[in-house]
PDB file of N, CA and C in Angstrom:
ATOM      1  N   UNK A   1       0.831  -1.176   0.000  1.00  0.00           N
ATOM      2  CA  UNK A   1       0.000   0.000   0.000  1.00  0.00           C
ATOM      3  C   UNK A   1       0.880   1.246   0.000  1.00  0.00           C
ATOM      4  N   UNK A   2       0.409   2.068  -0.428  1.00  0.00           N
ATOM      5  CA  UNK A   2       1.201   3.384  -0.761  1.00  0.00           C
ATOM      6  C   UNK A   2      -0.035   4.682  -0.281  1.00  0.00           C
ATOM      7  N   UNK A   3       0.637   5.424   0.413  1.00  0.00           N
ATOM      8  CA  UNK A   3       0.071   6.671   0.634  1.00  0.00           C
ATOM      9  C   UNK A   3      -0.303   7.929  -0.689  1.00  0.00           C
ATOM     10  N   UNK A   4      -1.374   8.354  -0.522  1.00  0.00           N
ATOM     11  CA  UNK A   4      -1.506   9.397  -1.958  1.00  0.00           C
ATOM     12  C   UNK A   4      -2.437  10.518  -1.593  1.00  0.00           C
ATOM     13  N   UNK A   5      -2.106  11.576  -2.497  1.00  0.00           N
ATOM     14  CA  UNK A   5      -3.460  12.487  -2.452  1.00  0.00           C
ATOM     15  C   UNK A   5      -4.119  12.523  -3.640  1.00  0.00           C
ATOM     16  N   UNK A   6      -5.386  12.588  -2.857  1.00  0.00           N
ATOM     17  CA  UNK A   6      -6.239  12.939  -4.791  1.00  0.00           C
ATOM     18  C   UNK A   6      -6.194  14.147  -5.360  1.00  0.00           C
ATOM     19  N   UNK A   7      -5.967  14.288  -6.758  1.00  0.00           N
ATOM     20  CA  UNK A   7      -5.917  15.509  -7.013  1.00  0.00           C
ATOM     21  C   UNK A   7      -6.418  15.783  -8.650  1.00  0.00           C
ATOM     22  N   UNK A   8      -7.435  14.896  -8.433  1.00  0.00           N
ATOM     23  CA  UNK A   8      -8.514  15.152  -9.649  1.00  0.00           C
ATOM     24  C   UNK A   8      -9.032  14.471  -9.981  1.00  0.00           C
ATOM     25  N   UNK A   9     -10.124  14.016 -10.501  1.00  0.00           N
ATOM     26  CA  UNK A   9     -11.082  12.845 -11.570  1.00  0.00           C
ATOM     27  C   UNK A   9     -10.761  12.642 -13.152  1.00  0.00           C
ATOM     28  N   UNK A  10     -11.345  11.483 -13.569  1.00  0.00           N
ATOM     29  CA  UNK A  10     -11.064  11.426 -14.650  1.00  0.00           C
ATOM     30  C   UNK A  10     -12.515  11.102 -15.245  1.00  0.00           C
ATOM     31  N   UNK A  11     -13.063  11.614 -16.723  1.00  0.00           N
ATOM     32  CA  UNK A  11     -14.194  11.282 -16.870  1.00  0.00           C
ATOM     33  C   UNK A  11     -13.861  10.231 -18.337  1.00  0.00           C
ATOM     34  N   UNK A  12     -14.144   9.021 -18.147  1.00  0.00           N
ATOM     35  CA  UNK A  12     -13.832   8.454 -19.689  1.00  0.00           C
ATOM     36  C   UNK A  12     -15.343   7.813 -20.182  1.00  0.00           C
ATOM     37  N   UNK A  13     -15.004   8.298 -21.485  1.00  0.00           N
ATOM     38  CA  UNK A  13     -16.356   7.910 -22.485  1.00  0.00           C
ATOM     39  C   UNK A  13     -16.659   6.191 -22.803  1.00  0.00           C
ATOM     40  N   UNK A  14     -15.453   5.396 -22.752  1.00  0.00           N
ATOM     41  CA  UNK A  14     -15.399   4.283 -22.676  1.00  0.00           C
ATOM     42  C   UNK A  14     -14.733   3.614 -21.461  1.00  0.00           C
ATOM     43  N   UNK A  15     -14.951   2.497 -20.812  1.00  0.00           N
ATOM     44  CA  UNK A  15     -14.303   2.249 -20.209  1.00  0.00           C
ATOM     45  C   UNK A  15     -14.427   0.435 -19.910  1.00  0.00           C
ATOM     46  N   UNK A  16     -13.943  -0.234 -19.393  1.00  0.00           N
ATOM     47  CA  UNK A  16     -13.843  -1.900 -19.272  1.00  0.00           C
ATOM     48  C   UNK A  16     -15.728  -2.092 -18.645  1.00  0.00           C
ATOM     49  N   UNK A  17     -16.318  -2.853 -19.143  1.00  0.00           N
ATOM     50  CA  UNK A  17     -18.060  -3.013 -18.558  1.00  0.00           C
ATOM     51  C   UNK A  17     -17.640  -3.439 -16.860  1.00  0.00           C
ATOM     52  N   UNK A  18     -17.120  -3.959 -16.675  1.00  0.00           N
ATOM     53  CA  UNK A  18     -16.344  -4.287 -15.212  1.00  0.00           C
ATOM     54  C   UNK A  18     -16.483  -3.006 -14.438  1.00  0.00           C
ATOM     55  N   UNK A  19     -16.188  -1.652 -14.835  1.00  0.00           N
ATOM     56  CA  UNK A  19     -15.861  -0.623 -14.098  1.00  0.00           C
ATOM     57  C   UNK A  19     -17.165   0.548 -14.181  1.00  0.00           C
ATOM     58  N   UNK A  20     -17.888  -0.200 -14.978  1.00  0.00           N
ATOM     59  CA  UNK A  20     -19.621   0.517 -15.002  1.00  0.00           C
ATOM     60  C   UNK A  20     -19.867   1.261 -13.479  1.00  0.00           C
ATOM     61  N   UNK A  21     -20.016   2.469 -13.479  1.00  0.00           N
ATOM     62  CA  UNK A  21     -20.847   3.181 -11.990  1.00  0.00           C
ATOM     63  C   UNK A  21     -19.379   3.279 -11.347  1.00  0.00           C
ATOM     64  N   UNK A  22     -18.288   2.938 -11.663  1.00  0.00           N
ATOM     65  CA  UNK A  22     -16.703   2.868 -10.373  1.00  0.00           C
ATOM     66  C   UNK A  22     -16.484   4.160 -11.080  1.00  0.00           C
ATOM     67  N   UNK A  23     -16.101   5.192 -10.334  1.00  0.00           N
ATOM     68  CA  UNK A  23     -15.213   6.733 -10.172  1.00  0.00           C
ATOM     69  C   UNK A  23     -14.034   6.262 -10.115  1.00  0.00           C
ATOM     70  N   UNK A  24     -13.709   7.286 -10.821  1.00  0.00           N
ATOM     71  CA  UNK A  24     -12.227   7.355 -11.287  1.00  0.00           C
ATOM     72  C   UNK A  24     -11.342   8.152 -10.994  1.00  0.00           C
ATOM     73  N   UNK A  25     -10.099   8.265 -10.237  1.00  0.00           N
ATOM     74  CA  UNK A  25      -9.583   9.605  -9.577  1.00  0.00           C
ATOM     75  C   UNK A  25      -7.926   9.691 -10.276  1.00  0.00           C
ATOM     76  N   UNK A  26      -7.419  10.632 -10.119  1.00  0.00           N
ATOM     77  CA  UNK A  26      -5.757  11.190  -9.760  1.00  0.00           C
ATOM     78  C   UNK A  26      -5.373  11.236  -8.425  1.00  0.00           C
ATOM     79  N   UNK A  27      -4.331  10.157  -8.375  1.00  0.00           N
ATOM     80  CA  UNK A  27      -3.598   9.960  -6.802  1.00  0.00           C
ATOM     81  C   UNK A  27      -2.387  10.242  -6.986  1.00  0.00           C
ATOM     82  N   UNK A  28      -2.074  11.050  -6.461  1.00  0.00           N
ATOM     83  CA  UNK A  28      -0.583  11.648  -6.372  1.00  0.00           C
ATOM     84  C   UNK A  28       0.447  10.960  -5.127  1.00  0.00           C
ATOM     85  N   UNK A  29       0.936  10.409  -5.402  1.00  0.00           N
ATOM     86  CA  UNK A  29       1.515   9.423  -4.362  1.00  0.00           C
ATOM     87  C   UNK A  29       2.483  10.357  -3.555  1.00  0.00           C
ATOM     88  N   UNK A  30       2.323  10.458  -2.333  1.00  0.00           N
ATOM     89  CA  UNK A  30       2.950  11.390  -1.073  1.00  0.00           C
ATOM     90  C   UNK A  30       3.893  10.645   0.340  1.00  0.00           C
ATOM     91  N   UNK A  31       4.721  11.330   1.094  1.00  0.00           N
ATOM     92  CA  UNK A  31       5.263  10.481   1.668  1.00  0.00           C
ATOM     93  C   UNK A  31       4.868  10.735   2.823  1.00  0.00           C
ATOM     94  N   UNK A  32       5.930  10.584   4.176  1.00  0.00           N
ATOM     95  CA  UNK A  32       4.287  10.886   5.585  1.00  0.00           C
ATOM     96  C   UNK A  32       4.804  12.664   5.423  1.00  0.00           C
ATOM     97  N   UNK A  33       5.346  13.440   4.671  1.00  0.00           N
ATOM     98  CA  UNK A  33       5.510  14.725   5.071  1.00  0.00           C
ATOM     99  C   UNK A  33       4.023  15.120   4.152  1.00  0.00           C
ATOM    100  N   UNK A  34       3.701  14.219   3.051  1.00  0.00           N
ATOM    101  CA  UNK A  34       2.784  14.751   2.270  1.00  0.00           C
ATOM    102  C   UNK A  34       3.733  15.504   1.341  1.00  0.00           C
ATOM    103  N   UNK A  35       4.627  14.936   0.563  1.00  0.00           N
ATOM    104  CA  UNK A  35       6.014  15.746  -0.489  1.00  0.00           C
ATOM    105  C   UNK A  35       5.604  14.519  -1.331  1.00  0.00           C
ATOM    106  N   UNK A  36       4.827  14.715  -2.699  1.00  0.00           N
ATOM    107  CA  UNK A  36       4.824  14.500  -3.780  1.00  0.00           C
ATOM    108  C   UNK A  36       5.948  12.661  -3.632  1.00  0.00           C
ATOM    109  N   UNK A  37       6.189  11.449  -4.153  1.00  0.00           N
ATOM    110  CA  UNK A  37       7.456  10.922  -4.244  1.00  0.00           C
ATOM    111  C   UNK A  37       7.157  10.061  -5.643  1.00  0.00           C
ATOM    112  N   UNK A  38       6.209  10.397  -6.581  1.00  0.00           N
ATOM    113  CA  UNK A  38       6.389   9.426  -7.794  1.00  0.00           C
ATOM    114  C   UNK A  38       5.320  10.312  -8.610  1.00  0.00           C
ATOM    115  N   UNK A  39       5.081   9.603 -10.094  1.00  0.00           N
ATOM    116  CA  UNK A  39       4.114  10.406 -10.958  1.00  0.00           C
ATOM    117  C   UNK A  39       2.540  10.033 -10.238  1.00  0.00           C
ATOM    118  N   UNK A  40       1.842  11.130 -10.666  1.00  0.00           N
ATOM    119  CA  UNK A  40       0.305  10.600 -10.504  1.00  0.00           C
ATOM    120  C   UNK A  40      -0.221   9.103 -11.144  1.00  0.00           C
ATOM    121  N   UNK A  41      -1.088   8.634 -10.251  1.00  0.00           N
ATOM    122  CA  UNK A  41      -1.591   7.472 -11.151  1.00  0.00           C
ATOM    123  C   UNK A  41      -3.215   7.279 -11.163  1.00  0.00           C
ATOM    124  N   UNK A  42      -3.646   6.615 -11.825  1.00  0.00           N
ATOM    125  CA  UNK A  42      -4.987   6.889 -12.184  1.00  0.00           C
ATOM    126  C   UNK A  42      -5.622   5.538 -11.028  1.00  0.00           C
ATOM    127  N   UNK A  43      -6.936   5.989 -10.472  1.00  0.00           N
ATOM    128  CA  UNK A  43      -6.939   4.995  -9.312  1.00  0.00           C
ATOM    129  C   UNK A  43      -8.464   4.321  -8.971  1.00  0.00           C
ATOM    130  N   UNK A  44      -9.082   3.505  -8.565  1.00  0.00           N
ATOM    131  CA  UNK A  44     -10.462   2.909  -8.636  1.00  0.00           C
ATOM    132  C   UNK A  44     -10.921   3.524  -7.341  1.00  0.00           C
ATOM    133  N   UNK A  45     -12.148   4.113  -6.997  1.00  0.00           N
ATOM    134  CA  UNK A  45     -12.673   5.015  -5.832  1.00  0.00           C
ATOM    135  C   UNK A  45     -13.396   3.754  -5.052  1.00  0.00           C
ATOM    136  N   UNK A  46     -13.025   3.081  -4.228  1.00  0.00           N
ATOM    137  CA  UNK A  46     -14.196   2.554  -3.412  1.00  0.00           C
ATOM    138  C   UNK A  46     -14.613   2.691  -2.039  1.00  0.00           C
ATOM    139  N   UNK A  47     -13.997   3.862  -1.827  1.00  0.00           N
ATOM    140  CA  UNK A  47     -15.086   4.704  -0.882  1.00  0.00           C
ATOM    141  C   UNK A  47     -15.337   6.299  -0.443  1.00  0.00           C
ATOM    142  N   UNK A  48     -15.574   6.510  -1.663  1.00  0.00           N
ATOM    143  CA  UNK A  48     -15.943   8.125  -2.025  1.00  0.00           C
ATOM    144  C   UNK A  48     -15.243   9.272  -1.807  1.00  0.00           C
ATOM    145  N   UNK A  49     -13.823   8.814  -1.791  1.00  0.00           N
ATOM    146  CA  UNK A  49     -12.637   9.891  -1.515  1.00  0.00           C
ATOM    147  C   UNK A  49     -12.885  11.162  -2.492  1.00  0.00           C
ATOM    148  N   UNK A  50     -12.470  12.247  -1.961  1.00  0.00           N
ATOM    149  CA  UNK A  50     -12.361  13.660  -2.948  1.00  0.00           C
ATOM    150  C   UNK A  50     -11.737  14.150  -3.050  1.00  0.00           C
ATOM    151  N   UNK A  51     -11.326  15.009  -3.766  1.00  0.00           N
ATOM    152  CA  UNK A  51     -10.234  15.701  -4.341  1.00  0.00           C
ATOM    153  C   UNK A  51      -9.612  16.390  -3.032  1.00  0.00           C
ATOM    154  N   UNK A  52      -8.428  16.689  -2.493  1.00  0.00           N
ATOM    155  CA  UNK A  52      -7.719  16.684  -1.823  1.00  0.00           C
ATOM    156  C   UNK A  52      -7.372  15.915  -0.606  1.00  0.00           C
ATOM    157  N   UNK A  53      -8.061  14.730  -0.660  1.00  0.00           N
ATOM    158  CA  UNK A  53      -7.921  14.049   0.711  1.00  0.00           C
ATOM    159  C   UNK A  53      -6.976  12.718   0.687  1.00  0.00           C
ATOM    160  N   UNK A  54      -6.202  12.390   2.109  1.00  0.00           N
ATOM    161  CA  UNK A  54      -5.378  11.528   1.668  1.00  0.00           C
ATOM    162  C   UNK A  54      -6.041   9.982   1.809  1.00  0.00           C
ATOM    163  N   UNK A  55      -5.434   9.246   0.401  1.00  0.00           N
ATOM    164  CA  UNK A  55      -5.846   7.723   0.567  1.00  0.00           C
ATOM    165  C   UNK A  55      -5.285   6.620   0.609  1.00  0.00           C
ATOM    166  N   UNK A  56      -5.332   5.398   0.869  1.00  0.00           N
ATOM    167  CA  UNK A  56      -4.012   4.776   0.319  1.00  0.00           C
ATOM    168  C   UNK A  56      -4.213   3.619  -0.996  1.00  0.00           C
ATOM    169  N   UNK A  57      -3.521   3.385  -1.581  1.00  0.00           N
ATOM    170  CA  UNK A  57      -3.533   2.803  -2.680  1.00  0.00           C
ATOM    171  C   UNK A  57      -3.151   1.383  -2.814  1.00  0.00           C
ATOM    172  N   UNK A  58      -3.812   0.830  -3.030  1.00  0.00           N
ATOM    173  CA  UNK A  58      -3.508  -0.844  -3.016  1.00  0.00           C
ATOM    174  C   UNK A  58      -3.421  -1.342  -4.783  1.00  0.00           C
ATOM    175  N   UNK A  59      -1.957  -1.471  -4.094  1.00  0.00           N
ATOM    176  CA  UNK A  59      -1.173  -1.938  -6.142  1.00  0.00           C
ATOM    177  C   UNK A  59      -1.533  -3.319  -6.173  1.00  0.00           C
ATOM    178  N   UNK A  60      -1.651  -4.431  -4.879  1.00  0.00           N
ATOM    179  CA  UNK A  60      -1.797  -5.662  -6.109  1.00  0.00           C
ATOM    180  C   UNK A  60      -2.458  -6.611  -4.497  1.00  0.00           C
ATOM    181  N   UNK A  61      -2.155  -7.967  -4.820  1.00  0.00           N
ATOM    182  CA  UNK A  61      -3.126  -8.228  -4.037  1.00  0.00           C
ATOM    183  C   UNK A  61      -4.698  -8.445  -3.824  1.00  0.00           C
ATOM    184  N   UNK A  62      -5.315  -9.223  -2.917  1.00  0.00           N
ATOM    185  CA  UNK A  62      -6.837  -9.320  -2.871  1.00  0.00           C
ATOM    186  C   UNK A  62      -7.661  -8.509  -3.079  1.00  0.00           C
ATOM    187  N   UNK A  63      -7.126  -7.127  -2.085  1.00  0.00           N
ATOM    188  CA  UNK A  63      -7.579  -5.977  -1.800  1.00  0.00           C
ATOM    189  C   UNK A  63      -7.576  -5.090  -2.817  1.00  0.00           C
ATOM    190  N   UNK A  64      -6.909  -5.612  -4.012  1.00  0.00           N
ATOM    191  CA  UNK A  64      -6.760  -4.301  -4.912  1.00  0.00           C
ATOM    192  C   UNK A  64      -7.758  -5.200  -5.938  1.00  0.00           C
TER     193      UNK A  64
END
């Protein structure tokens, strides 16, 4: 898991039928100072995070 902030949505016209009704965000991956430490990545919302708040990100695994 990796720490991040959100820092925007994404709206796509197509997307996998799998991800029907799932929000789509920009997570800016942060360290515990909250200092930026990798590129943004595009991320699956499952529980209604918003634009500036911190979340954490689950790269692989059950949970992701």
């Amino acid at each position: 898991m990796r720490l991040a902030r959100v820092v925007g949505t994404v709206v796509a016209t197509r997307k996998n039928p799998k991800l029907d009704g799932a929000k789509l965000l920009l997570a800016q991956p942060v360290d515990q100072a909250g200092e930026a430490t990798g590129p943004t990545q595009l991320a699956i919302d499952g529980v209604g995070a918003g634009i500036g708040e911190l979340v954490l990100l689950v790269l692989e695994g059950r949970a992701a």
